[in-house]
Protein backbone atom coordinates (compact mmCIF):
# COMPACT_ATOMS: atom_id res chain seq x y z
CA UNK A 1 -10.02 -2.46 -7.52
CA UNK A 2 -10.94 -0.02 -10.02
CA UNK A 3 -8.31 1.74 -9.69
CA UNK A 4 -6.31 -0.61 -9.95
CA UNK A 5 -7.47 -1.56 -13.14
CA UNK A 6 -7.35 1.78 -14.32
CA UNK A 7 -3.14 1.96 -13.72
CA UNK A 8 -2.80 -1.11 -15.15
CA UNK A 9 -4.57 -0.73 -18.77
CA UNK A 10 -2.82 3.41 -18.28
CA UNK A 11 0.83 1.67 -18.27
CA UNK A 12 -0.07 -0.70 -20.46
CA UNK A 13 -0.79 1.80 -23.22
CA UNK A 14 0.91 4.65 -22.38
CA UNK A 15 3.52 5.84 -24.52
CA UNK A 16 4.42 8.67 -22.43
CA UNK A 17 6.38 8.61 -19.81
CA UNK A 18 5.11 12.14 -18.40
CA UNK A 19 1.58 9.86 -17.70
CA UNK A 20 2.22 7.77 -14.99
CA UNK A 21 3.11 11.09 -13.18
CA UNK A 22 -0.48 12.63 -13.98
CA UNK A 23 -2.26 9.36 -13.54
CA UNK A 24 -0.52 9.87 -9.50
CA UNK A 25 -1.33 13.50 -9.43
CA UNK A 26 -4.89 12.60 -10.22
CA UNK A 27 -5.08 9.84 -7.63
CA UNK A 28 -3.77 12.45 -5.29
CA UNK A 29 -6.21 14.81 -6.00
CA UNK A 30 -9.24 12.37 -5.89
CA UNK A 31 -7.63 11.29 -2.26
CA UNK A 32 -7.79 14.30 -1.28
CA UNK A 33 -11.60 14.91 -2.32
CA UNK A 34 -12.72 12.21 -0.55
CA UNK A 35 -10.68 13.03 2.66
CA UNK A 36 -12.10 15.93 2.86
CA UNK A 37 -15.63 14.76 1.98
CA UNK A 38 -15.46 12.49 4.98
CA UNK A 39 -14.08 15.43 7.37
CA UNK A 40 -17.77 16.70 6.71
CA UNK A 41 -20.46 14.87 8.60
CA UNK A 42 -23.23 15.82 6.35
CA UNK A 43 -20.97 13.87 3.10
CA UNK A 44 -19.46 11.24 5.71
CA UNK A 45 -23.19 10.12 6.36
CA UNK A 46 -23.94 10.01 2.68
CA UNK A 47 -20.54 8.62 1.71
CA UNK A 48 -20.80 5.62 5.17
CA UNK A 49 -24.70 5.24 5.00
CA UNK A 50 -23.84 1.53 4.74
CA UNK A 51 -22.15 1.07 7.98
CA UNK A 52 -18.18 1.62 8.59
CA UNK A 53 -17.91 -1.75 10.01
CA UNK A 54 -16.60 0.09 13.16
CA UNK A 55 -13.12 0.59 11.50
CA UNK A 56 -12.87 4.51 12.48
CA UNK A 57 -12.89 2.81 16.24
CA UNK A 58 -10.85 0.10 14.99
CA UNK A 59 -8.70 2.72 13.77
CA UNK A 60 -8.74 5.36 16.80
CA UNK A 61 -8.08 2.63 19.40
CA UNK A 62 -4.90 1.10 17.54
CA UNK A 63 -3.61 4.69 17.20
CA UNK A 64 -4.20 5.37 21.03
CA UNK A 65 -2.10 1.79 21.49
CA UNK A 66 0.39 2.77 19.08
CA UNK A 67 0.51 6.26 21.00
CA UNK A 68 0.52 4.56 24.56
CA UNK A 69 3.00 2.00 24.24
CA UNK A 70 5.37 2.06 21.13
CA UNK A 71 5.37 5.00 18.57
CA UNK A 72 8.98 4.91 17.64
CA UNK A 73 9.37 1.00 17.22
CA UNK A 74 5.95 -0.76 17.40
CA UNK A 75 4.92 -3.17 19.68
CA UNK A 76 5.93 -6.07 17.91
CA UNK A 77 4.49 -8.43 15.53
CA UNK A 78 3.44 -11.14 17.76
CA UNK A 79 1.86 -8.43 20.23
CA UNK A 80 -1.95 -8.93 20.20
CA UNK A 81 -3.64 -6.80 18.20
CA UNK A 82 -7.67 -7.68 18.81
CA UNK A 83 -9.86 -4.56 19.42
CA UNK A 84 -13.08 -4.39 21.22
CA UNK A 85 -15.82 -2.37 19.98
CA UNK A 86 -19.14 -1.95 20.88
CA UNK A 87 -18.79 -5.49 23.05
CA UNK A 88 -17.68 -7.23 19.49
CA UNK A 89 -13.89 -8.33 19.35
CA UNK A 90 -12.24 -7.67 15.93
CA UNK A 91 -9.36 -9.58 15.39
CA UNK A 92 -7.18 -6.85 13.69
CA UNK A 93 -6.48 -3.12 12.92
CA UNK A 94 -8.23 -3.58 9.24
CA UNK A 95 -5.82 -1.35 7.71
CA UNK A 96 -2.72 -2.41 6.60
CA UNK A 97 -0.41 0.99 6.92
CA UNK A 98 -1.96 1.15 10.70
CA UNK A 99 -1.06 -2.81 10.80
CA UNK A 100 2.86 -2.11 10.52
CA UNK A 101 2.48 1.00 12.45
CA UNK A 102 1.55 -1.09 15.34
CA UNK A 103 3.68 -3.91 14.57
CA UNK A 104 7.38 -1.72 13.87
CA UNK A 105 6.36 1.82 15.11
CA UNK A 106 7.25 4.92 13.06
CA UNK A 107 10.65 3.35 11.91
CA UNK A 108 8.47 0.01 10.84
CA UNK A 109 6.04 2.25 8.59
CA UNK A 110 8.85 4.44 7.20
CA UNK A 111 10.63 1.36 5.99
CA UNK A 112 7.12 -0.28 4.56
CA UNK A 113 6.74 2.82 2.91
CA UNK A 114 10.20 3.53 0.95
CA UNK A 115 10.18 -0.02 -0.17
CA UNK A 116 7.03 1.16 -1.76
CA UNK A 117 8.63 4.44 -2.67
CA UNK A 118 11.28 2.13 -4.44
CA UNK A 119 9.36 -0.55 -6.07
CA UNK A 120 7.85 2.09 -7.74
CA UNK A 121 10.48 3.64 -9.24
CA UNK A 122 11.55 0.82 -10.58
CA UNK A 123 8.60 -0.33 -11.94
CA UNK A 124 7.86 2.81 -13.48
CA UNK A 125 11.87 3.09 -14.88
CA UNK A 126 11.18 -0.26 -16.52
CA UNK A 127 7.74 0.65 -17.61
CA UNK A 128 8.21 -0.50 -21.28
CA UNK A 129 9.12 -3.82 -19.97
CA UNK A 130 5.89 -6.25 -19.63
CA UNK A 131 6.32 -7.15 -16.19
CA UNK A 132 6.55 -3.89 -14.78
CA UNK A 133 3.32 -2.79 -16.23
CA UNK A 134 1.73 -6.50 -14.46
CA UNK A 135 3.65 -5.70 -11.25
CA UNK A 136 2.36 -1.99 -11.41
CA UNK A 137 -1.44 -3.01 -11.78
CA UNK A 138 -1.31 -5.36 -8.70
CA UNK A 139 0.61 -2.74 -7.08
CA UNK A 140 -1.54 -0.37 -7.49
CA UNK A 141 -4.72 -2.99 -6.36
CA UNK A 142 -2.78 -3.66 -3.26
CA UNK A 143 -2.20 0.08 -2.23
CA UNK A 144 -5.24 1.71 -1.83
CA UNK A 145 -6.96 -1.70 -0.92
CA UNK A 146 -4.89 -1.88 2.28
CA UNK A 147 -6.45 1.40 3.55
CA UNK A 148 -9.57 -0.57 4.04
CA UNK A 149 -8.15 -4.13 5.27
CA UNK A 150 -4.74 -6.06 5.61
CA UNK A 151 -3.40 -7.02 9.13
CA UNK A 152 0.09 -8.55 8.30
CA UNK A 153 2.85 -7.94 5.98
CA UNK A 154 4.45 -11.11 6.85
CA UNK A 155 2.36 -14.21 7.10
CA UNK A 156 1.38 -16.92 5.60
CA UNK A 157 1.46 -16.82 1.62
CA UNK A 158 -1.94 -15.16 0.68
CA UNK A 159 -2.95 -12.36 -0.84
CA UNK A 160 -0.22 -9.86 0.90
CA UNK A 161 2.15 -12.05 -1.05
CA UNK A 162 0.37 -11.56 -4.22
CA UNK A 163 -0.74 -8.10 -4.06
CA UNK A 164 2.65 -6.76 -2.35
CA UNK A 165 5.65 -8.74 -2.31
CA UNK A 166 5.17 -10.18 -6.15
CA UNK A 167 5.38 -6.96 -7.38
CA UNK A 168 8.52 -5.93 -5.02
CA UNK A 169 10.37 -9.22 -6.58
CA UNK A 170 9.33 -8.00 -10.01
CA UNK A 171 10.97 -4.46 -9.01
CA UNK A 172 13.87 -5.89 -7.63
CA UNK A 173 14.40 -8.65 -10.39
CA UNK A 174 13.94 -5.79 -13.05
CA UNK A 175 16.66 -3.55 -10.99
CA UNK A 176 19.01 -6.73 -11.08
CA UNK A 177 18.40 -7.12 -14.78
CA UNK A 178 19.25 -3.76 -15.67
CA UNK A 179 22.60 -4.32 -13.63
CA UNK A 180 23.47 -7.17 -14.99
CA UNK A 181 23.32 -5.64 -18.50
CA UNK A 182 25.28 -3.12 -17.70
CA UNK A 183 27.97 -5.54 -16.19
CA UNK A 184 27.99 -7.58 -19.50
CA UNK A 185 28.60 -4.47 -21.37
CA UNK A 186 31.48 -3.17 -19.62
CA UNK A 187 33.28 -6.51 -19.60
CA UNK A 188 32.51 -6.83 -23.30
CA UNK A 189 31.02 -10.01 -22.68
């Protein structure tokens, strides 16, 4: 959540356009810091002394599934998707990247992910616009806030809605704008 603030107030007052680039580049980097604190078990313990609430298992065992019975297109979205750890039944993969994996396979995740790719574009292409720089900030709530939970990208309306597919109907009604415009001013109209 944080960081999702952060994105938000940087495209709100950015003038630049060379920022939102180094605001990514610095997410990127920090990623990577804590990836490879956590490959270390002395800075995993430290970093988890809380309690993982089992989701490296979580994790592990939808990623064997995924490997066993569907990497190319899924298993499905109605294929059951409980895990058992430690004699406690967890009623979903807690990750919402590994959630589509084992819903639409490698194809499912590639598709999740360049509609991503794309929103983004076209949020940041329209970044002077004041909806793009709202759409951006839940965005960029929703992204890193998946890695951690999120077990459907189509349900019920909740907070995948809000967090993912508001700012995708921003993108795409910003794209259409822009389109439109330039319709208008080739017909002279």
């Amino acid at each position: 959540m944080p960081f999702g603030c952060l994105v938000f107030l940087i495209s709100r007052y950015a003038p630049e356009r060379g920022l939102p680039a180094a605001c990514g580049a610095a997410f990127a980097l920090v990623a990577a810091a804590v990836a490879l604190a956590l490959w270390f078990e002395p800075s995993r313990d430290a970093l988890l002394s809380r309690g993982d609430s089992y989701r490296p298992d979580i994790w592990a065992d939808i990623l064997r599934r995924v490997m066993d019975h569907g990497p190319w297109f899924g298993n499905g979205v109605l294929t059951d998707d409980n895990v058992t750890v430690a004699s406690l039944v967890l009623p979903h993969p807690h990750n919402m990247y590994l959630a589509v994996l084992f819903q639409g396979g490698v194809a499912g995740l590639a598709l999740f992910l360049l509609l991503v790719a794309l929103a983004l574009r076209t949020l940041l292409a329209h970044l002077a616009e004041p909806e793009a720089k709202l759409a951006l900030g839940i965005l960029a709530i929703g992204l890193p806030a998946w890695l951690l939970d999120g077990y459907e990208l189509v349900d019920k309306i909740g907070w995948t809605w809000m967090l993912f597919w508001f700012p995708v109907a921003v993108a795409v009604g910003l794209g259409s704008r822009r389109g439109l415009e330039d319709a208008r001013r080739f017909s002279g109209g």
